[in-house]
PDB file of N, CA and C in Angstrom:
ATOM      1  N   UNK A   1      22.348 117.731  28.812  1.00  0.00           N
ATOM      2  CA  UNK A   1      23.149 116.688  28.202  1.00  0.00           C
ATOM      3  C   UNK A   1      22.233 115.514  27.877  1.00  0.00           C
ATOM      4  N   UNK A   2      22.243 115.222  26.992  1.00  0.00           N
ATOM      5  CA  UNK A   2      21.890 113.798  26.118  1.00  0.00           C
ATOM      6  C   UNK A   2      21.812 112.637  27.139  1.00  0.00           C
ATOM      7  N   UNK A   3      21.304 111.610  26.809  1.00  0.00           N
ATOM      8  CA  UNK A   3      21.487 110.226  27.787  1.00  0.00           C
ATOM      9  C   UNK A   3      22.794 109.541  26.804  1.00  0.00           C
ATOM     10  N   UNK A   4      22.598 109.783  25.954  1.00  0.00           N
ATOM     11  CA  UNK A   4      24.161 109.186  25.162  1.00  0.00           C
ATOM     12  C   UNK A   4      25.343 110.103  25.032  1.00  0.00           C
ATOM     13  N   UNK A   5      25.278 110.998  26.006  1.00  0.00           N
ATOM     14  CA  UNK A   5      26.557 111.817  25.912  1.00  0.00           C
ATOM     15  C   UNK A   5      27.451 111.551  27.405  1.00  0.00           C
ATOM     16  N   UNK A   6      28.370 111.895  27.343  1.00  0.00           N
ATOM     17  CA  UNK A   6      29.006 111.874  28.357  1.00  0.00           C
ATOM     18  C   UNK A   6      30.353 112.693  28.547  1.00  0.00           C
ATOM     19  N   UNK A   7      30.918 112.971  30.074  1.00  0.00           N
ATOM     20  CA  UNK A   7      31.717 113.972  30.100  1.00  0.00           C
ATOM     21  C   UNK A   7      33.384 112.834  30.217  1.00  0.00           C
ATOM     22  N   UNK A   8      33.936 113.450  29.232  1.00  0.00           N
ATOM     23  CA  UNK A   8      35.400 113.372  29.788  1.00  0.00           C
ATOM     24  C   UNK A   8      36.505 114.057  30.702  1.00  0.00           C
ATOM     25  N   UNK A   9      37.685 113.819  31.567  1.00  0.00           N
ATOM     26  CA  UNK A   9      38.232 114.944  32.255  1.00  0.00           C
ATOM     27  C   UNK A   9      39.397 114.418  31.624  1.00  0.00           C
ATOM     28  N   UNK A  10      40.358 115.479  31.125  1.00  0.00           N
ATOM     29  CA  UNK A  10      41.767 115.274  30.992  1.00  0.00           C
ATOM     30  C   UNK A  10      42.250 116.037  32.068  1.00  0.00           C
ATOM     31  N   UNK A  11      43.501 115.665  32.513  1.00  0.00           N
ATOM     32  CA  UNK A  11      44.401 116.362  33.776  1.00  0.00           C
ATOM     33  C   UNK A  11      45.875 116.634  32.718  1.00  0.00           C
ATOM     34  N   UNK A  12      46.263 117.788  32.889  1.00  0.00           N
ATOM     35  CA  UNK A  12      47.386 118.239  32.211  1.00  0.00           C
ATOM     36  C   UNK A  12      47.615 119.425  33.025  1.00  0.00           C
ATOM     37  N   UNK A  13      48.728 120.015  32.205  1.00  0.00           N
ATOM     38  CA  UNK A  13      49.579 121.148  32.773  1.00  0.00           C
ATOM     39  C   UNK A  13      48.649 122.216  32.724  1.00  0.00           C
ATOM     40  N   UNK A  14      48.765 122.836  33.486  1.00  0.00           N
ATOM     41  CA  UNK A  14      47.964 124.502  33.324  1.00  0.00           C
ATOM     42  C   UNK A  14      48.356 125.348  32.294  1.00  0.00           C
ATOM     43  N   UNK A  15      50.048 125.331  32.025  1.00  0.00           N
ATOM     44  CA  UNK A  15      50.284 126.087  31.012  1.00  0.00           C
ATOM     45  C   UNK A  15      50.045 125.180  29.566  1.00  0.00           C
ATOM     46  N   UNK A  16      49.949 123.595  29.551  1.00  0.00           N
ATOM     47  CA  UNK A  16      49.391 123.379  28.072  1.00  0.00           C
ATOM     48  C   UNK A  16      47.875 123.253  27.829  1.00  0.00           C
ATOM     49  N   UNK A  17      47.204 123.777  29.206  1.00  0.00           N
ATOM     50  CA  UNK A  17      45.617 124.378  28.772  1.00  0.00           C
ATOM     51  C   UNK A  17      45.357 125.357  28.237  1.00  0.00           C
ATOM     52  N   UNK A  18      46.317 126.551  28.622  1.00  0.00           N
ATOM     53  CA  UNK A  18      46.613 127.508  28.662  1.00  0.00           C
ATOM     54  C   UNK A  18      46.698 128.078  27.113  1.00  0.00           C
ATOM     55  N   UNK A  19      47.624 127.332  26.398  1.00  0.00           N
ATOM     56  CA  UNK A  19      48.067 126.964  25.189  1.00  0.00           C
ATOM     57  C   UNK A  19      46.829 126.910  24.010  1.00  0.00           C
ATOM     58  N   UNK A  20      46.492 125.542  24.943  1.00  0.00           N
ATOM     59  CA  UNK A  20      44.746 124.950  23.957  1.00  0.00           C
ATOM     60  C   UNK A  20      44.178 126.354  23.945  1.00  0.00           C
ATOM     61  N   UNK A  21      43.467 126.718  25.460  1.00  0.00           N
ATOM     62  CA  UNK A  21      42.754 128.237  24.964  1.00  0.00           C
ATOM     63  C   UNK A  21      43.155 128.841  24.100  1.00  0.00           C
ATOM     64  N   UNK A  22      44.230 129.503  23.746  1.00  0.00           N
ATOM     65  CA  UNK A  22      44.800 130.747  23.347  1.00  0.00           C
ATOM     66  C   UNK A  22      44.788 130.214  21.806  1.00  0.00           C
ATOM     67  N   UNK A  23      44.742 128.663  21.677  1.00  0.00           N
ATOM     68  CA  UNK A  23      44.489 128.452  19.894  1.00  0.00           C
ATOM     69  C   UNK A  23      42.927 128.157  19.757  1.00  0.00           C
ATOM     70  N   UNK A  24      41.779 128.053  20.398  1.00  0.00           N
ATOM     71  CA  UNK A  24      40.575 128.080  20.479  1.00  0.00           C
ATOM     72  C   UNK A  24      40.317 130.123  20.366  1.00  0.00           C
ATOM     73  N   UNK A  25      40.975 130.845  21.098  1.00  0.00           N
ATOM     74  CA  UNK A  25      40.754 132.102  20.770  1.00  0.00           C
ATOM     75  C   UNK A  25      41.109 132.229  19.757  1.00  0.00           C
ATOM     76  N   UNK A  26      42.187 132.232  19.312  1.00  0.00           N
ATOM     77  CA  UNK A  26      42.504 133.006  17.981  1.00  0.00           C
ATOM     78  C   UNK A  26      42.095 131.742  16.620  1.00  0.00           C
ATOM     79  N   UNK A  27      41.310 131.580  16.948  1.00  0.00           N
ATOM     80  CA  UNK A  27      40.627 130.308  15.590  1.00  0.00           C
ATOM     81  C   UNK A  27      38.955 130.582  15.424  1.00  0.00           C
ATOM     82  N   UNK A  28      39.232 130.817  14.000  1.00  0.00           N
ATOM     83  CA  UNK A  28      37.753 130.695  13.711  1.00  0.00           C
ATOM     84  C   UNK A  28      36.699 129.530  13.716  1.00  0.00           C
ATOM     85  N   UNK A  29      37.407 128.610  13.423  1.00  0.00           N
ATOM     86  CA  UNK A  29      36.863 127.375  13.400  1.00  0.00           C
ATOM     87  C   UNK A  29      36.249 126.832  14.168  1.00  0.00           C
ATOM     88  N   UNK A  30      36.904 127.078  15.742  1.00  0.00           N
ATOM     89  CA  UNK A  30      36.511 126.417  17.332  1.00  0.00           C
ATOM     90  C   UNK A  30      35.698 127.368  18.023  1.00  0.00           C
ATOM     91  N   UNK A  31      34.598 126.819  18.375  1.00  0.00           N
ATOM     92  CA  UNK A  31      34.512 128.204  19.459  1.00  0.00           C
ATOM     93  C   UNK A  31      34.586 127.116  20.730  1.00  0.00           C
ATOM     94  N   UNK A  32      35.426 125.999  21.223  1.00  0.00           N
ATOM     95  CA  UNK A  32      35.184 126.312  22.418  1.00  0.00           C
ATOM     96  C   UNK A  32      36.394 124.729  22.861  1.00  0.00           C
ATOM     97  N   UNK A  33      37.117 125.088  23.821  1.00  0.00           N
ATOM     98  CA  UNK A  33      38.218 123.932  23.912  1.00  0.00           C
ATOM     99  C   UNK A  33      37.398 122.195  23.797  1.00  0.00           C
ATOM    100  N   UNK A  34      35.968 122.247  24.031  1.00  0.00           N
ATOM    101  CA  UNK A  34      35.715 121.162  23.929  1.00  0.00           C
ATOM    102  C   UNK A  34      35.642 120.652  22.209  1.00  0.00           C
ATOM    103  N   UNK A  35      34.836 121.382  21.353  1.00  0.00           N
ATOM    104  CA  UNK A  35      35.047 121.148  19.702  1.00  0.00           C
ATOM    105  C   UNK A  35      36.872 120.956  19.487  1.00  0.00           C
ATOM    106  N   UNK A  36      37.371 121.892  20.208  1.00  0.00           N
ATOM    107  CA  UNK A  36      39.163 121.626  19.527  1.00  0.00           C
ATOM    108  C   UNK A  36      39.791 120.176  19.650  1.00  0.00           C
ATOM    109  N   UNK A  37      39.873 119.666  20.724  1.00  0.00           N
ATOM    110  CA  UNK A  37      39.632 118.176  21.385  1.00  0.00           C
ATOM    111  C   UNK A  37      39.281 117.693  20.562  1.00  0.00           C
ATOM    112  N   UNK A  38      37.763 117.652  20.387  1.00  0.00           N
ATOM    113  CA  UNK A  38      36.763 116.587  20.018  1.00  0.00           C
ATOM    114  C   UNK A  38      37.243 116.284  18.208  1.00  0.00           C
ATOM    115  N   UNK A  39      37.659 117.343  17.587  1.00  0.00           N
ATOM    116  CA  UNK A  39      37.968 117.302  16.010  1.00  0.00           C
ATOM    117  C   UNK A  39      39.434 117.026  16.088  1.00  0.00           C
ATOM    118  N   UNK A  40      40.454 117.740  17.053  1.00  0.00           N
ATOM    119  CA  UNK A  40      41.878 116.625  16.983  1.00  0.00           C
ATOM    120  C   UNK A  40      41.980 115.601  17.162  1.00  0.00           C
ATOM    121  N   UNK A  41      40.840 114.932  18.040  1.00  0.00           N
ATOM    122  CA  UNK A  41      41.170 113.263  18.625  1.00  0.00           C
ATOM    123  C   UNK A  41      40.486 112.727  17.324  1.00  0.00           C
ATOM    124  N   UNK A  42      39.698 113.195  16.330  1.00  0.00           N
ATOM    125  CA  UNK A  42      38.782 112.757  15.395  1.00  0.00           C
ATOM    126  C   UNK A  42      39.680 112.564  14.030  1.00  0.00           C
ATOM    127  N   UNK A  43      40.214 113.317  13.805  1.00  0.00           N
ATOM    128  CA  UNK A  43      41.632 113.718  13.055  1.00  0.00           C
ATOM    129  C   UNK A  43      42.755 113.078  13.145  1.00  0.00           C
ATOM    130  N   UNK A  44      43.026 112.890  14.241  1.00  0.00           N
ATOM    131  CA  UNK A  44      44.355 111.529  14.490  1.00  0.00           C
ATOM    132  C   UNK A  44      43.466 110.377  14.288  1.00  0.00           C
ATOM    133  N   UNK A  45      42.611 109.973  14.952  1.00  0.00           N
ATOM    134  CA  UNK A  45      41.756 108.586  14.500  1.00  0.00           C
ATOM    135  C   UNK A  45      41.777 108.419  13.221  1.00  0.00           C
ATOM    136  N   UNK A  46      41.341 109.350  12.319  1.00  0.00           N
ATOM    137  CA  UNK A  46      41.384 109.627  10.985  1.00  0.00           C
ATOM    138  C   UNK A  46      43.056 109.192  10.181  1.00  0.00           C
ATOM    139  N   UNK A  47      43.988 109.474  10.774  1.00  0.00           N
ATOM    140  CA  UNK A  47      44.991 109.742  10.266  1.00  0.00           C
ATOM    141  C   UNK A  47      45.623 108.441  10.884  1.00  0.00           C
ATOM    142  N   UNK A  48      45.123 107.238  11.563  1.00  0.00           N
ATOM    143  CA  UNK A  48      45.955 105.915  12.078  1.00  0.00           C
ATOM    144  C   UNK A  48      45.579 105.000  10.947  1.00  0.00           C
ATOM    145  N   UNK A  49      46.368 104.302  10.846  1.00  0.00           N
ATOM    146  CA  UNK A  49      45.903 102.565   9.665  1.00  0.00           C
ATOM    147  C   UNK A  49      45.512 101.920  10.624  1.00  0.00           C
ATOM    148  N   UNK A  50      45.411 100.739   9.674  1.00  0.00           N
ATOM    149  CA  UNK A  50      44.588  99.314  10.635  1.00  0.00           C
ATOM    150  C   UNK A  50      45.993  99.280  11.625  1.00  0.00           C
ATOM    151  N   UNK A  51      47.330  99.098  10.968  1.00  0.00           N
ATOM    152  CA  UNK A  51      48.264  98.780  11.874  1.00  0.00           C
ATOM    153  C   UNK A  51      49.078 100.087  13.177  1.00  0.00           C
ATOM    154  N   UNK A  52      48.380 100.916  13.018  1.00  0.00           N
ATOM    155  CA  UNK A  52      48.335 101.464  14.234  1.00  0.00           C
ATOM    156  C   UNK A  52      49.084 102.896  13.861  1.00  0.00           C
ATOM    157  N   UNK A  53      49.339 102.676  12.634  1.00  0.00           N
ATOM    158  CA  UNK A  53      50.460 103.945  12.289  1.00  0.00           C
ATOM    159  C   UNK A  53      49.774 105.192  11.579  1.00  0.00           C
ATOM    160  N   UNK A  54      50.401 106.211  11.423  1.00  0.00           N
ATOM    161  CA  UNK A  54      49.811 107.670  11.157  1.00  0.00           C
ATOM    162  C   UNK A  54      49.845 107.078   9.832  1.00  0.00           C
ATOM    163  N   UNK A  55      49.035 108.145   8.835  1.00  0.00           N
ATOM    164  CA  UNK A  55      49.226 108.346   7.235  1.00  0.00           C
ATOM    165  C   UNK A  55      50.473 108.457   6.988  1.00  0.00           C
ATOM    166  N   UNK A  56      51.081 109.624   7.442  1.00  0.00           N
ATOM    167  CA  UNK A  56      52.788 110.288   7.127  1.00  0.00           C
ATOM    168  C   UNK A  56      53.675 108.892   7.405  1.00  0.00           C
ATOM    169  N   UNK A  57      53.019 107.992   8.200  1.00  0.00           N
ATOM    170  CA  UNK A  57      53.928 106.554   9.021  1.00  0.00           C
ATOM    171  C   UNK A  57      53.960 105.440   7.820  1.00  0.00           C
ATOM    172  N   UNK A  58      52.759 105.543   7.505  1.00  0.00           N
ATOM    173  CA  UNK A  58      52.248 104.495   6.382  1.00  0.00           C
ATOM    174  C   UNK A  58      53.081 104.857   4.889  1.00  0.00           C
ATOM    175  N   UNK A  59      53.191 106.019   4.574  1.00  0.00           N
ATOM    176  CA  UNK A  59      53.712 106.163   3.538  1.00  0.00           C
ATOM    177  C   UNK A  59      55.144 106.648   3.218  1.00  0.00           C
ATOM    178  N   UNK A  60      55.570 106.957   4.192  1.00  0.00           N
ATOM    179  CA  UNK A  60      57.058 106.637   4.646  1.00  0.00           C
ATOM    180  C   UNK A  60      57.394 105.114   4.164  1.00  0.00           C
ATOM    181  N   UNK A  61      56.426 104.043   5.158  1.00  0.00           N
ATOM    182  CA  UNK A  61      56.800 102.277   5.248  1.00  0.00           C
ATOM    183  C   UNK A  61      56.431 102.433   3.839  1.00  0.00           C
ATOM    184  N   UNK A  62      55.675 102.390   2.850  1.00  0.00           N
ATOM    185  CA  UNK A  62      55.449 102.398   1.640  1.00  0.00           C
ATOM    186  C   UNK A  62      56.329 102.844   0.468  1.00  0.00           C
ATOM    187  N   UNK A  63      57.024 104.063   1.073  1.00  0.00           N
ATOM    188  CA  UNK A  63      58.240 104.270  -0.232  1.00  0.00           C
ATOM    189  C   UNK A  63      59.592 103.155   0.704  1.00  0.00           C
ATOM    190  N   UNK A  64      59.414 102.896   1.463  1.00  0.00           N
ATOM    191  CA  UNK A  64      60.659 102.341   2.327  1.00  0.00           C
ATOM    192  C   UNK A  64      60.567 100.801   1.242  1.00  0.00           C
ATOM    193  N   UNK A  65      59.296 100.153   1.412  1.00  0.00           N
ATOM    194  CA  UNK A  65      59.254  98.826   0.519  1.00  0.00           C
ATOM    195  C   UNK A  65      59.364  99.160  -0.702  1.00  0.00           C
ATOM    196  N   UNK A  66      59.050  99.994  -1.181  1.00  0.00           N
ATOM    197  CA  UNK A  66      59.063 100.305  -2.415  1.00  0.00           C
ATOM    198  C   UNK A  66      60.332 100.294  -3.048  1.00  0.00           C
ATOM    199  N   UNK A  67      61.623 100.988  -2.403  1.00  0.00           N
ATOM    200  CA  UNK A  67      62.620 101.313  -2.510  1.00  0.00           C
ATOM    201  C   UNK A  67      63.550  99.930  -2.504  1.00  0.00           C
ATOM    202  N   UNK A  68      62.920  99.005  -1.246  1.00  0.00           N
ATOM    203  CA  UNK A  68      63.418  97.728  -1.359  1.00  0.00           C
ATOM    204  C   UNK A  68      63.464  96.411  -2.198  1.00  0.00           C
ATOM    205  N   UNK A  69      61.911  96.876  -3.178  1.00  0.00           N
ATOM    206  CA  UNK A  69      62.033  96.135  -3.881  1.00  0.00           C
ATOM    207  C   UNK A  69      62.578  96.534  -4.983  1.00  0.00           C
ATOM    208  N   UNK A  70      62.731  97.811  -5.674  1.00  0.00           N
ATOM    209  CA  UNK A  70      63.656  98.300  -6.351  1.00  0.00           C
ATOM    210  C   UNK A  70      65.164  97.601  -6.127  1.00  0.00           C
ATOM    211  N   UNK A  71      65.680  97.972  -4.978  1.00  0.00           N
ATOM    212  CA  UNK A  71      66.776  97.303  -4.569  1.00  0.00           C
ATOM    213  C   UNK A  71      67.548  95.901  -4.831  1.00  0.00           C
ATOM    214  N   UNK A  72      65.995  94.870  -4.828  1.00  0.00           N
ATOM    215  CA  UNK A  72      65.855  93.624  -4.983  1.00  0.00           C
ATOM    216  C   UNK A  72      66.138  93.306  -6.497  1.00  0.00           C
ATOM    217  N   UNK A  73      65.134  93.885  -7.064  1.00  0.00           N
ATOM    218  CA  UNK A  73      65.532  93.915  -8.481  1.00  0.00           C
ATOM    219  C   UNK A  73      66.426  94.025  -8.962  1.00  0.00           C
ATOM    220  N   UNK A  74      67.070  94.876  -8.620  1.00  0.00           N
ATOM    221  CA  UNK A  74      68.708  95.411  -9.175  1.00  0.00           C
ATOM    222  C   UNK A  74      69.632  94.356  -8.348  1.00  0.00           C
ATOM    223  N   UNK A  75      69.286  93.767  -7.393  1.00  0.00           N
ATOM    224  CA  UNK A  75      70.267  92.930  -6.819  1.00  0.00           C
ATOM    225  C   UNK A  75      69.985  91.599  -7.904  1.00  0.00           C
ATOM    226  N   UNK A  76      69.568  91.155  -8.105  1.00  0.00           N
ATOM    227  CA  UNK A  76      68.620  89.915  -8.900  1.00  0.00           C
ATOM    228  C   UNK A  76      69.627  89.773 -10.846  1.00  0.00           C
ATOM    229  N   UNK A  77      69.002  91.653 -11.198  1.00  0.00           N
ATOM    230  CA  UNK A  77      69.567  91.597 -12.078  1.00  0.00           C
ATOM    231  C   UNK A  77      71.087  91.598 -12.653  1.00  0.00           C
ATOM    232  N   UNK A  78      71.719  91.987 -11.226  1.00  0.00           N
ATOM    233  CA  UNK A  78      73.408  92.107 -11.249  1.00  0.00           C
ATOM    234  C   UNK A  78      73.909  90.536 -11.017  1.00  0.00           C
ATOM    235  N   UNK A  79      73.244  90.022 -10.301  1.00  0.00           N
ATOM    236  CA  UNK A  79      73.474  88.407 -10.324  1.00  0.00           C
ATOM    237  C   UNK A  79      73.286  88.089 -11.488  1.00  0.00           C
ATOM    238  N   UNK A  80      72.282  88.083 -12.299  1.00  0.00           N
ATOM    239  CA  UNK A  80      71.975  87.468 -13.906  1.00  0.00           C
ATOM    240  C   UNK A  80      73.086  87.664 -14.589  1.00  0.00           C
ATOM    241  N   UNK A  81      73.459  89.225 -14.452  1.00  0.00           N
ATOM    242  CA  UNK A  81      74.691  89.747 -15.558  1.00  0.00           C
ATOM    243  C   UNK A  81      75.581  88.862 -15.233  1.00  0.00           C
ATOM    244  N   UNK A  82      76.014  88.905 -13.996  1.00  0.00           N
ATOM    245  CA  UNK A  82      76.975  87.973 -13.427  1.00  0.00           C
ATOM    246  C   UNK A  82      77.365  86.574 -13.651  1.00  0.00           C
ATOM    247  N   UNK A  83      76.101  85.815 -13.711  1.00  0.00           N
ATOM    248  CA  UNK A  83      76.031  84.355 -13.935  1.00  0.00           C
ATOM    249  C   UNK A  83      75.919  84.367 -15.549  1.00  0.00           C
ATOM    250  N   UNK A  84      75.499  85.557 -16.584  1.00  0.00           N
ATOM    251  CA  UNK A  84      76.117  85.465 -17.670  1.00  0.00           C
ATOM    252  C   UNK A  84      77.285  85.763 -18.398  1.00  0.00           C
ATOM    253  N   UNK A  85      78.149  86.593 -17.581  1.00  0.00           N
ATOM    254  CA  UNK A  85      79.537  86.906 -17.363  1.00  0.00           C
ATOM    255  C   UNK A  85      80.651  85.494 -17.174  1.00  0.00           C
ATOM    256  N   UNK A  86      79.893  84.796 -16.495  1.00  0.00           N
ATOM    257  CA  UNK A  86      80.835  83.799 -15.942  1.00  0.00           C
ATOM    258  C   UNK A  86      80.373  82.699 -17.105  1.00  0.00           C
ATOM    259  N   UNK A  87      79.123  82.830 -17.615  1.00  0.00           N
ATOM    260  CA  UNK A  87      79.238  81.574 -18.684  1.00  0.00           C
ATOM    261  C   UNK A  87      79.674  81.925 -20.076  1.00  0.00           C
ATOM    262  N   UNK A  88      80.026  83.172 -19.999  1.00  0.00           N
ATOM    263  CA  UNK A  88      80.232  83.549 -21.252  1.00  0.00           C
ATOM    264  C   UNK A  88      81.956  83.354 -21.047  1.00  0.00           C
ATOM    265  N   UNK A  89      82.102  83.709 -20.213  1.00  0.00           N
ATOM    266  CA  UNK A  89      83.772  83.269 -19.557  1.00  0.00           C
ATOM    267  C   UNK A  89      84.095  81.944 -19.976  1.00  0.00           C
ATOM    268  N   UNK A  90      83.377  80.711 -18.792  1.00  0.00           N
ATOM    269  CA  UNK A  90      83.719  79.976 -19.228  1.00  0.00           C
ATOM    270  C   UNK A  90      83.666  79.133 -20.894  1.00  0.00           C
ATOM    271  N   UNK A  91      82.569  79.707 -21.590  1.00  0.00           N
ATOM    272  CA  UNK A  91      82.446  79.330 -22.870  1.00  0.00           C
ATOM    273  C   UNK A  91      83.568  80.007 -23.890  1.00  0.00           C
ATOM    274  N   UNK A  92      84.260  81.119 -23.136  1.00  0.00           N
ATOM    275  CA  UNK A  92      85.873  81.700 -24.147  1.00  0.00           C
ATOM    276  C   UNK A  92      86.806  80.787 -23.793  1.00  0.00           C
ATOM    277  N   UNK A  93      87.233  80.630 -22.060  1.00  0.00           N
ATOM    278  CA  UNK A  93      87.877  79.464 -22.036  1.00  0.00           C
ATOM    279  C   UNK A  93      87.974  78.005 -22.481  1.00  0.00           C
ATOM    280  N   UNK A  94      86.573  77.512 -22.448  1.00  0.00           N
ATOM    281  CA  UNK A  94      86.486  76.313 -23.203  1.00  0.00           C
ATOM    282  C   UNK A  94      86.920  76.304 -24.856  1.00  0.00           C
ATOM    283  N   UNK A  95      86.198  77.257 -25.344  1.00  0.00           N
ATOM    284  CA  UNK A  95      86.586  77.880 -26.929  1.00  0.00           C
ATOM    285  C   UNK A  95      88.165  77.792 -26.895  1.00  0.00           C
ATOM    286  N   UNK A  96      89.004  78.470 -25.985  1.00  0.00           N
ATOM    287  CA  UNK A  96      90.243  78.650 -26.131  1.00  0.00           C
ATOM    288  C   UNK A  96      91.259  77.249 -26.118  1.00  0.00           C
ATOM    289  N   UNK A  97      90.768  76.538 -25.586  1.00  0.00           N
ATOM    290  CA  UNK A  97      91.428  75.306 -24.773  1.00  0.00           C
ATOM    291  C   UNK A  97      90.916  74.188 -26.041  1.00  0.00           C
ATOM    292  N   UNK A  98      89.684  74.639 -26.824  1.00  0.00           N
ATOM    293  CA  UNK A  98      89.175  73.486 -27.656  1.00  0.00           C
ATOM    294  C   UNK A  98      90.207  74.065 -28.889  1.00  0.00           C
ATOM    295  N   UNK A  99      90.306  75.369 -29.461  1.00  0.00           N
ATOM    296  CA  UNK A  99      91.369  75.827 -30.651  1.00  0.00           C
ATOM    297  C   UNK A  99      92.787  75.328 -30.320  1.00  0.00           C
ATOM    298  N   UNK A 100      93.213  75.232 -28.743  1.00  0.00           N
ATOM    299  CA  UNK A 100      94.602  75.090 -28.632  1.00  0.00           C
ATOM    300  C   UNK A 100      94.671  73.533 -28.868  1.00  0.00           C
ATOM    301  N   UNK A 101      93.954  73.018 -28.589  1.00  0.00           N
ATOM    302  CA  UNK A 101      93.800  71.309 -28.736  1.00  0.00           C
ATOM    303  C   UNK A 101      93.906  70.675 -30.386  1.00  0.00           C
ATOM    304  N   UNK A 102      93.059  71.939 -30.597  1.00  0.00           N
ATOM    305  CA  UNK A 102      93.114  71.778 -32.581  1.00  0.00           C
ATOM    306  C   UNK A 102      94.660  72.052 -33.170  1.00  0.00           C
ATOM    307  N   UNK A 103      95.066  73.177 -32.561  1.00  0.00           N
ATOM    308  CA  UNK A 103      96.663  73.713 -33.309  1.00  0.00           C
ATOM    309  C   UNK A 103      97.164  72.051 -32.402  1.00  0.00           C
ATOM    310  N   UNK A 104      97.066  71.998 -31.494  1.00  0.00           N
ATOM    311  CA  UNK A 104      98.349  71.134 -30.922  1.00  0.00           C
ATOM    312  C   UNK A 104      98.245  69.900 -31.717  1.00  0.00           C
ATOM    313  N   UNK A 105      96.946  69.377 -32.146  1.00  0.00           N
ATOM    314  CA  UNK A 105      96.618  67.963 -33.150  1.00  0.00           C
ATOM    315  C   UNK A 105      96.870  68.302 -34.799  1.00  0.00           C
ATOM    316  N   UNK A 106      96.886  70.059 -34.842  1.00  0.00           N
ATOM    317  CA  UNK A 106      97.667  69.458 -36.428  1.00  0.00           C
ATOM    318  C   UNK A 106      99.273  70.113 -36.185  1.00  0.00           C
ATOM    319  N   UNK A 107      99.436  70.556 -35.276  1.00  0.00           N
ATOM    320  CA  UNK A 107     100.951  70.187 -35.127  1.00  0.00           C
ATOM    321  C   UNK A 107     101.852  68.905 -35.287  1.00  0.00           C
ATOM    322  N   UNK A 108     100.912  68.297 -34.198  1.00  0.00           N
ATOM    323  CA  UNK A 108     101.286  67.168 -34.212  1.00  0.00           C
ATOM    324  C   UNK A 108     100.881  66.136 -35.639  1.00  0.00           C
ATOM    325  N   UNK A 109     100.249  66.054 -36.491  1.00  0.00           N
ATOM    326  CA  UNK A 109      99.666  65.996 -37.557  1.00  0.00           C
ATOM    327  C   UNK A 109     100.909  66.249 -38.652  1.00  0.00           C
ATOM    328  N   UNK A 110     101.280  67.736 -38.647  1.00  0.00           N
ATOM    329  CA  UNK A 110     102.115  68.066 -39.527  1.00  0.00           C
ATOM    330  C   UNK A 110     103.491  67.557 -38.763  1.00  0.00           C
ATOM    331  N   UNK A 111     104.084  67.866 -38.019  1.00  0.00           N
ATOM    332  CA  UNK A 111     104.920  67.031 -37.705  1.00  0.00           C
ATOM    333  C   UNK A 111     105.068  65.110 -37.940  1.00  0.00           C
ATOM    334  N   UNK A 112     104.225  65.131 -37.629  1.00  0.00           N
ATOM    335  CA  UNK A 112     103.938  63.513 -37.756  1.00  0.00           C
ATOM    336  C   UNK A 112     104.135  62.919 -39.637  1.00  0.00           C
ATOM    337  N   UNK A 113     103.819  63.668 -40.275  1.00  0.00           N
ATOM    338  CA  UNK A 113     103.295  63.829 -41.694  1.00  0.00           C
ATOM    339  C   UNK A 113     104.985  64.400 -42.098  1.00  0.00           C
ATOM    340  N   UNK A 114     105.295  65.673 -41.746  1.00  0.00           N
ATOM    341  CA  UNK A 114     106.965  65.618 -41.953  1.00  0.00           C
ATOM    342  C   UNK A 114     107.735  64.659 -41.802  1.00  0.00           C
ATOM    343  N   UNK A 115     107.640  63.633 -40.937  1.00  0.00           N
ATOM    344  CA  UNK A 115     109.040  62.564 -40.629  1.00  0.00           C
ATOM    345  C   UNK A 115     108.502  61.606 -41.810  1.00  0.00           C
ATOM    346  N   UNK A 116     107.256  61.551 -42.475  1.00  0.00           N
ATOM    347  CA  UNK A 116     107.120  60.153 -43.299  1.00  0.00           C
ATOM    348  C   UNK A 116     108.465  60.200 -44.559  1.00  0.00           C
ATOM    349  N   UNK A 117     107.825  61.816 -44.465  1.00  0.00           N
ATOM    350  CA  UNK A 117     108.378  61.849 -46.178  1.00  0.00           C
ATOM    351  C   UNK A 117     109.892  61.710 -46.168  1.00  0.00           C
TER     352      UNK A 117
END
């Protein structure tokens, strides 16, 4: 052994050592429970963000914001419709109330204009 190497001990179940072996046997890749270890713990390291979460974690939170700001948008833009709904409202009502004001002044107009004669 190296002066920069050193041994680790994990303590676990016998039957999930048991386990590890039997996928170190039937794998070409490993020959030996210490490489299987050494490339899974290398592999999850691999697979954490800065904030502590897996890839699959990260991009989950990523369509999750994604989705929210979608959300946002459409909330934003249903308000707009809305606040142009209501001014377009009130600009029929005002319209309506300014024509009825007109008939009621030449009513009154023509009436007024009938009693001269």
């Amino acid at each position: 052994m190296d002066d920069d190497e050193t041994n680790f001990t994990v303590r676990m179940e016998k039957s999930k050592r048991d386990e590890w072996k039997e996928a170190v046997n039937s794998s070409e890749q490993f020959g030996s429970l210490s490489q299987l270890v050494r490339y899974s713990v290398d592999q999850q390291i691999g697979r954490m963000g800065e904030e502590g979460m897996s890839k699959e974690e990260k991009e989950i939170m990523d369509k999750m914001e994604a989705e929210n700001s979608r959300l946002r948008t459409l909330m934003e833009d249903m308000q707009e419709t809305m606040e142009e709904i209501q001014e377009s409202h009130l600009s029929t009502t005002e319209a309506e109330a300014l024509a009825h004001n007109q008939t009621q002044t030449l009513i009154q107009e023509f009436n007024h204009g009938g009693s001269d004669e």
